[in-house]
N, C-alpha and C. Protein backbone atom coordinates (compact mmCIF):
# COMPACT_ATOMS: atom_id res chain seq x y z
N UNK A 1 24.43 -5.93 18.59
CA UNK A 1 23.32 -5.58 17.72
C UNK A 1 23.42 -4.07 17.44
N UNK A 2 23.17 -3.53 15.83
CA UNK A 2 23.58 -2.46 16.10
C UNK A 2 21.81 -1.47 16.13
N UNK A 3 21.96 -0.55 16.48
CA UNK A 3 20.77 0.38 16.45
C UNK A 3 19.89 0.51 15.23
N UNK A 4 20.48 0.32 14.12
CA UNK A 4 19.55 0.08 12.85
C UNK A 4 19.05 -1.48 13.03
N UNK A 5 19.21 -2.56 13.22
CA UNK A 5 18.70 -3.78 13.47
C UNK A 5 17.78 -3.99 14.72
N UNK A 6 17.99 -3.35 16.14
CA UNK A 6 17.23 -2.92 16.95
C UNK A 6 16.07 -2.26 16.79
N UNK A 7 16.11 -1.35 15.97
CA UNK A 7 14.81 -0.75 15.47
C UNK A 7 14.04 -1.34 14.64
N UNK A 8 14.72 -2.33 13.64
CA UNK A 8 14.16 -3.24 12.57
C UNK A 8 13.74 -3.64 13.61
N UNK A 9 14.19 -4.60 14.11
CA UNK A 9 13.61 -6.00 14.80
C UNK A 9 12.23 -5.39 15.97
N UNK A 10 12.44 -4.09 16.32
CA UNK A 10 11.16 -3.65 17.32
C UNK A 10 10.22 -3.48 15.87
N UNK A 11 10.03 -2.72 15.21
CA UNK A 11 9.23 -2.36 14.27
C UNK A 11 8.53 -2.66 13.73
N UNK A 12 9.47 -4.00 13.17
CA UNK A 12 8.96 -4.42 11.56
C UNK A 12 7.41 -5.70 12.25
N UNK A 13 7.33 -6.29 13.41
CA UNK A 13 6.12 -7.30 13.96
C UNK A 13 5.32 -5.99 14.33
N UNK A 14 5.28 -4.67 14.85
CA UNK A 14 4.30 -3.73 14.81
C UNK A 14 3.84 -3.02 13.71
N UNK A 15 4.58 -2.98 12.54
CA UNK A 15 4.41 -2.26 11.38
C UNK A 15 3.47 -3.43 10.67
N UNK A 16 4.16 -4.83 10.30
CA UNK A 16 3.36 -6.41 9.77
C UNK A 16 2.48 -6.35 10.31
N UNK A 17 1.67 -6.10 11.35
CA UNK A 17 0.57 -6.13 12.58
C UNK A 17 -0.44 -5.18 12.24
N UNK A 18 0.12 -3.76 11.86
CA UNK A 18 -1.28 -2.92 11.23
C UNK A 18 -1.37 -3.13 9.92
N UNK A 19 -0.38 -3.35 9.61
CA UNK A 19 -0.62 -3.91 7.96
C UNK A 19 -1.21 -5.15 8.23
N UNK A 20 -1.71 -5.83 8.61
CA UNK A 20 -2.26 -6.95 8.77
C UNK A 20 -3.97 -6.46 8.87
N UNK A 21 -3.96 -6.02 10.17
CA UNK A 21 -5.24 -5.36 10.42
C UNK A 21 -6.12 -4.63 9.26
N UNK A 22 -5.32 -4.21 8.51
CA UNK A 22 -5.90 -3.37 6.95
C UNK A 22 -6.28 -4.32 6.44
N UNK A 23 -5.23 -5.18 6.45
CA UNK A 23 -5.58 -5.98 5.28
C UNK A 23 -6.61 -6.81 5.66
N UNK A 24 -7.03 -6.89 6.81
CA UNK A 24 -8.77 -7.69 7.35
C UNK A 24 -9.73 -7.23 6.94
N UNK A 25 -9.62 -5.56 7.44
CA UNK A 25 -10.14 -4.64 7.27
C UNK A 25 -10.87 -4.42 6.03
N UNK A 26 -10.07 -4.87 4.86
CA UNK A 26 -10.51 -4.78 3.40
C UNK A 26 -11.75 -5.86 3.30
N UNK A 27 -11.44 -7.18 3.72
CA UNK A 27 -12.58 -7.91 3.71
C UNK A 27 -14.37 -7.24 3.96
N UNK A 28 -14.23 -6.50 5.24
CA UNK A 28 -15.19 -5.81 5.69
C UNK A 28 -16.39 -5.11 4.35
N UNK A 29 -15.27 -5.13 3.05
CA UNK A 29 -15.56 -3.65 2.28
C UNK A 29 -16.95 -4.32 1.46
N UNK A 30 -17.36 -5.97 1.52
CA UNK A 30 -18.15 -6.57 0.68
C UNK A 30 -19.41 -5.84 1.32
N UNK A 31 -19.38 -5.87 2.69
CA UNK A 31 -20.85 -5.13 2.89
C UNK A 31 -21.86 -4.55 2.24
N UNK A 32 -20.87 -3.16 1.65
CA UNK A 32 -21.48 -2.42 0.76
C UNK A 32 -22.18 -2.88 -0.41
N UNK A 33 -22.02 -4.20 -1.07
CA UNK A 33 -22.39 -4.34 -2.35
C UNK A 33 -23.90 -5.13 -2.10
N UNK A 34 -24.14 -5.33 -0.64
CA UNK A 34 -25.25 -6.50 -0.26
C UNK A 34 -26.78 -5.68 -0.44
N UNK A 35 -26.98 -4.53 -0.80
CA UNK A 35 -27.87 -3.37 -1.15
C UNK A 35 -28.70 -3.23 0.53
N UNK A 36 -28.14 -3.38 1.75
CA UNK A 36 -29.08 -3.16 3.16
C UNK A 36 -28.85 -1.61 3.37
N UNK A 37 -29.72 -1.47 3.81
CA UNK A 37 -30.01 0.00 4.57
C UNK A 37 -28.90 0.32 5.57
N UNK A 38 -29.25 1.45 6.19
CA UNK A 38 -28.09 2.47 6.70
C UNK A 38 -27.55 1.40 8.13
N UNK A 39 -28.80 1.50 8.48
CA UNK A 39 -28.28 0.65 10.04
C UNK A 39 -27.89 -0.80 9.76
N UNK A 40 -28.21 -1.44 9.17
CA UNK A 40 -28.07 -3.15 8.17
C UNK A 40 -26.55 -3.12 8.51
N UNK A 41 -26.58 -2.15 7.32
CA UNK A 41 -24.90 -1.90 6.93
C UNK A 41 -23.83 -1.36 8.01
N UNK A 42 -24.21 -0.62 8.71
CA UNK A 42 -23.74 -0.41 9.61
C UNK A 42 -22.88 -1.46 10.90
N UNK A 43 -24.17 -2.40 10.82
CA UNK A 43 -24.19 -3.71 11.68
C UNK A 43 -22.98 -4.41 11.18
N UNK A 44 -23.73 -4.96 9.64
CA UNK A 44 -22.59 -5.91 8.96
C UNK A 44 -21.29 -5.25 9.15
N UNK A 45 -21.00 -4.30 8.88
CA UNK A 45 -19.86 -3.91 8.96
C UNK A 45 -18.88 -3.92 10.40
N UNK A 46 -19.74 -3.60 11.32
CA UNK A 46 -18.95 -3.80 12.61
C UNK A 46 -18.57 -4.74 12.65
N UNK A 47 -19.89 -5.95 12.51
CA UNK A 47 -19.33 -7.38 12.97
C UNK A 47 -17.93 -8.12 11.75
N UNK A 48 -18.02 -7.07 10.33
CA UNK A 48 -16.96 -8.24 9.75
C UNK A 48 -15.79 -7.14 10.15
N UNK A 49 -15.85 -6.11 10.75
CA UNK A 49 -14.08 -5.64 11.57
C UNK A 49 -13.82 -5.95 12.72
N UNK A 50 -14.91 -6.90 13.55
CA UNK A 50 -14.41 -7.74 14.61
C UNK A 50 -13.05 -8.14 14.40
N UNK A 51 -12.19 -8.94 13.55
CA UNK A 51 -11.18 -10.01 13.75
C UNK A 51 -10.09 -8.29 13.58
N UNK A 52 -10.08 -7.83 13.09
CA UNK A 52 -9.41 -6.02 12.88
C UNK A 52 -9.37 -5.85 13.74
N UNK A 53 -10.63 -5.37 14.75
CA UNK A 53 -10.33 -5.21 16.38
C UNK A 53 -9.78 -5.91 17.13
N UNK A 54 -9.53 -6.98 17.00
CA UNK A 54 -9.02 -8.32 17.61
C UNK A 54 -7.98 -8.14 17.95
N UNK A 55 -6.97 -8.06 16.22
CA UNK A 55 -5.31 -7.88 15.69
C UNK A 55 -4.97 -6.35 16.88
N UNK A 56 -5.64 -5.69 16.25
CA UNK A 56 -5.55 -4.51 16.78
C UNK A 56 -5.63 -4.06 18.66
N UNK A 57 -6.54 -4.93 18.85
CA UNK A 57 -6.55 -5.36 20.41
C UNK A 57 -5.26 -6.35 20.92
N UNK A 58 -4.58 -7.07 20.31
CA UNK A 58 -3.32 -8.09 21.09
C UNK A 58 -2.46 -7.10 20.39
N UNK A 59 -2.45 -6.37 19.39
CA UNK A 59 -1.28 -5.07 19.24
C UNK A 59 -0.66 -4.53 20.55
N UNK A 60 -2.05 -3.60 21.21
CA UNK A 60 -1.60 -3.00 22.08
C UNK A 60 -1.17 -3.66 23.50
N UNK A 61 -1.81 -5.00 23.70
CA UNK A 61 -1.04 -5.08 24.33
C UNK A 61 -0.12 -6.04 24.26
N UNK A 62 0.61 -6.30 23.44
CA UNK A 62 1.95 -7.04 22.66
C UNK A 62 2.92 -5.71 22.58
N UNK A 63 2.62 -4.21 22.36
CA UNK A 63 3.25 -3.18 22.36
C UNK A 63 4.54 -3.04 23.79
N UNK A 64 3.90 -3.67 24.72
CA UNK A 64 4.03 -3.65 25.85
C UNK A 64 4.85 -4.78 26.39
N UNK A 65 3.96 -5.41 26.16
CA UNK A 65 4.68 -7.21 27.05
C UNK A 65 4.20 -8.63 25.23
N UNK A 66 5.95 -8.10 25.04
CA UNK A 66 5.93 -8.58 23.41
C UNK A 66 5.60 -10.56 23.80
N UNK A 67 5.50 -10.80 24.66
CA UNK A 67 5.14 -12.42 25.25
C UNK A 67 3.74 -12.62 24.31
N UNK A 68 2.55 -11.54 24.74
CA UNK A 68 0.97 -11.78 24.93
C UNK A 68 1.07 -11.67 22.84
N UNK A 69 2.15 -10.64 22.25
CA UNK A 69 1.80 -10.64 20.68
C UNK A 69 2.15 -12.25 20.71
N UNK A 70 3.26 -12.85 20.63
CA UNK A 70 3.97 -13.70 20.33
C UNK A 70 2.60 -15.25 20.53
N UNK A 71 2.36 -15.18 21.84
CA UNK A 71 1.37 -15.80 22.20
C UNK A 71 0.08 -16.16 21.28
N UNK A 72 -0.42 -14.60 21.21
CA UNK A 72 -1.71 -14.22 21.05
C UNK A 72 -1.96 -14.74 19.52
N UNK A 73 -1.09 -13.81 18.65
CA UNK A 73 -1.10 -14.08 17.29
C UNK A 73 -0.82 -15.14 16.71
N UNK A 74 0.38 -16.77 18.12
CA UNK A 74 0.22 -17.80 17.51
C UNK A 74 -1.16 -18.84 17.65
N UNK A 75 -1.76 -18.22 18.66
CA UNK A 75 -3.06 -18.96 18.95
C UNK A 75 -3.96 -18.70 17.89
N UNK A 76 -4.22 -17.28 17.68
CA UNK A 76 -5.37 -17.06 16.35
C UNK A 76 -5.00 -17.55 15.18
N UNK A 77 -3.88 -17.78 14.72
CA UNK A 77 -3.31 -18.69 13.46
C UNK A 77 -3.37 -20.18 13.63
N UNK A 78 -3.35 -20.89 14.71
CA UNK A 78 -3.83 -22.05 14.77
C UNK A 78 -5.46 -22.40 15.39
N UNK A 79 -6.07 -21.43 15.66
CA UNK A 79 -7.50 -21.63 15.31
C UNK A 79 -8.41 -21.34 14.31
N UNK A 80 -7.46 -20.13 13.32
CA UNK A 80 -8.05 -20.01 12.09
C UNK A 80 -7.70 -21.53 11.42
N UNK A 81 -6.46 -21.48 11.08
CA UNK A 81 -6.07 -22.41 10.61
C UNK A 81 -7.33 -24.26 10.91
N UNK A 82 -7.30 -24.19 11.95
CA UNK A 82 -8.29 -25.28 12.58
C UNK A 82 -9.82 -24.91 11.80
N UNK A 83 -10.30 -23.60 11.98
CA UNK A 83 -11.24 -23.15 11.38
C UNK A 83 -11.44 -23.19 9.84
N UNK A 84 -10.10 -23.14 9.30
CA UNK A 84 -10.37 -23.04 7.08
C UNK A 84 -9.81 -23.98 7.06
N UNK A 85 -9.57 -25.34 7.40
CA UNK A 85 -8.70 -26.67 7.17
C UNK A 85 -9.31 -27.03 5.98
N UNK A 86 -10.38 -26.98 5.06
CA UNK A 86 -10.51 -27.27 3.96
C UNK A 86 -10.24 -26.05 3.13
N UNK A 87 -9.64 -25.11 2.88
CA UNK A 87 -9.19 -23.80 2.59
C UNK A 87 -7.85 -24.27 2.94
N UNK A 88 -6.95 -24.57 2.06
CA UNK A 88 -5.46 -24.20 2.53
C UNK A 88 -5.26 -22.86 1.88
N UNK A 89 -5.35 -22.51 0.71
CA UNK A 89 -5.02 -21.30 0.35
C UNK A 89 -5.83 -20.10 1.80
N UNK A 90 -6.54 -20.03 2.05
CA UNK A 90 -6.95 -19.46 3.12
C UNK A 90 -5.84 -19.16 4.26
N UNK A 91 -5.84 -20.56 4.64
CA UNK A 91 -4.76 -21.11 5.68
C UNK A 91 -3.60 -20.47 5.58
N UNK A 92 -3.24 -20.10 4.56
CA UNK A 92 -1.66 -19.67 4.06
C UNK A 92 -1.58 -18.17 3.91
N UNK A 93 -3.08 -17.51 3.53
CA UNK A 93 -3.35 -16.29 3.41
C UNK A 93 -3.36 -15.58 4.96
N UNK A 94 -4.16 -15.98 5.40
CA UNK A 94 -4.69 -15.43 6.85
C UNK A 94 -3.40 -16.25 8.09
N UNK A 95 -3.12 -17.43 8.11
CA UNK A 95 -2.92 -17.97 9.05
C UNK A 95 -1.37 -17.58 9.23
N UNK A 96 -0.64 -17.81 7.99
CA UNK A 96 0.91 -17.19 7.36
C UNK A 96 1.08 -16.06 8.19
N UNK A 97 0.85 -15.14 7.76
CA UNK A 97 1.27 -13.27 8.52
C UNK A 97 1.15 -13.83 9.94
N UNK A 98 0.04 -14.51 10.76
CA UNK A 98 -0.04 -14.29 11.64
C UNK A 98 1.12 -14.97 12.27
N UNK A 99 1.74 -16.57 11.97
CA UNK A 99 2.83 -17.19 12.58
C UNK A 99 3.86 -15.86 12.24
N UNK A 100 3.84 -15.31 11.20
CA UNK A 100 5.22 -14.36 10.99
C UNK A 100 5.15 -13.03 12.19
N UNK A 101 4.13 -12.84 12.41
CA UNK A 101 3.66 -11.68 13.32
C UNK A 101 4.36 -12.38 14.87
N UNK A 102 4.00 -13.20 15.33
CA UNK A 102 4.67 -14.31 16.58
C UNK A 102 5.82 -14.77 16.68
N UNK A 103 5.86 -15.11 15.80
CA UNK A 103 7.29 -15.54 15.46
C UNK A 103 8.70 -13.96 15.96
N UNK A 104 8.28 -13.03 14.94
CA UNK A 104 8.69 -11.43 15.11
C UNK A 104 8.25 -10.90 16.72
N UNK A 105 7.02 -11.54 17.30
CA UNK A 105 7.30 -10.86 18.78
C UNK A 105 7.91 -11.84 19.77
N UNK A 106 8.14 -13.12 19.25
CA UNK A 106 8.47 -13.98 20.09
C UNK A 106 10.21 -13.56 20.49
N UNK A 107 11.03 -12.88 19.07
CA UNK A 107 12.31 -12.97 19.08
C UNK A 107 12.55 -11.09 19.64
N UNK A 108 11.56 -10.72 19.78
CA UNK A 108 11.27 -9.24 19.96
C UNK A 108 11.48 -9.50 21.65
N UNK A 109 10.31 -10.57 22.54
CA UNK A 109 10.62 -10.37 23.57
C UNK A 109 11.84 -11.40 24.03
N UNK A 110 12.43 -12.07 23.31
CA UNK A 110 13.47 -12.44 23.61
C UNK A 110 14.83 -11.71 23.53
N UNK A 111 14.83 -11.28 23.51
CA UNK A 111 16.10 -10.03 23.01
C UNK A 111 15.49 -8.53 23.34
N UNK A 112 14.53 -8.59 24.17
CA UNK A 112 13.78 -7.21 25.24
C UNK A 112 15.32 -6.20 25.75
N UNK A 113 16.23 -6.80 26.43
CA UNK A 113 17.19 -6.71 27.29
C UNK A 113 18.03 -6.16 26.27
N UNK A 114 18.33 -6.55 24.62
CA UNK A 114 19.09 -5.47 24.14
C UNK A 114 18.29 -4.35 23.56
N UNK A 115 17.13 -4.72 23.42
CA UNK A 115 15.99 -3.55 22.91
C UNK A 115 15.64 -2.32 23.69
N UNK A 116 15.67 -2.61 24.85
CA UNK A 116 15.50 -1.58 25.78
C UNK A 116 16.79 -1.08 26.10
N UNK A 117 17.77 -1.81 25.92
CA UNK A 117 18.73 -0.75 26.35
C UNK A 117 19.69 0.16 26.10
N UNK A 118 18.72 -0.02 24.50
CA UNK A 118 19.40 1.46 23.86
C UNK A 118 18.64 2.64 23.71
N UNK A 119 17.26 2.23 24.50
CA UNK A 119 16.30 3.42 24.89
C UNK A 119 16.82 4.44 26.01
C-alpha cells in the first residue's frame, strides 16, 4: 500500500463523517423561520443538532478504535432506515453516507496494521 492510499483510506471515512455532520447540521437551520423567541429557538435548535452531536460523538471515538465508527454508523443507518421505511428517498439520503461512513471504517480498522505502520 503506498502512503498516498494510506492516507486516503485513513481520511477520506473522517473527512465523509464531518461532512456528514454539516450536512445534519443544515437541517437544524428551519428553526429560525418558526417566528419563537430567543430561548424557544435556542431549545429547538439544540434538540434538532442532537443527531450532529451524535455523528460527531462516534467520530471521536471511531478516531481511535475505527471498530466503534464501523459499528456505530452501521447501527444508526439501520435504525434510521427502520425509522423513514416509508421515506425511501430519505432512506437513501440519510441512511446511504452512513453505510459508506462504516463500510470506510470497517476497511480502515481492518488494515489498522498497515495504517499505523507508516506512522
Amino acid at each position: 500500500m503506498t502512503t498516498c492510499s494510506r492516507r486516503a483510506l485513513f481520511w477520506t471515512p473522517r473527512t465523509l463523517c464531518i461532512a456528514f455532520a454539516v450536512f445534519l447540521s443544515l437541517f437544524a437551520l428551519d428553526v429560525f423561520s418558526h417566528g419563537f423567541g430567543f430561548w424557544q429557538t435556542l431549545v429547538a435548535l439544540i434538540i434538532h443538532l442532537v443527531p450532529a452531536f451524535i455523528v460527531l460523538a462516534v467520530l471521536a471515538l471511531a478516531w481511535r478504535w475505527e471498530w466503534i465508527g464501523a459499528a456505530g454508523f452501521a447501527v444508526a443507518g439501520v435504525l434510521y432506515a427502520k425509522m423513514a421505511w416509508q421515506h425511501p428517498s430519505w432512506i437513501l439520503t440519510i441512511s446511504g453516507p452512513l453505510f459508506v461512513i462504516a463500510g470506510l471504517f470497517l476497511v480502515n480498522w481492518l488494515k489498522r496494521a498497515e495504517l499505523r505502520a507508516s506512522s
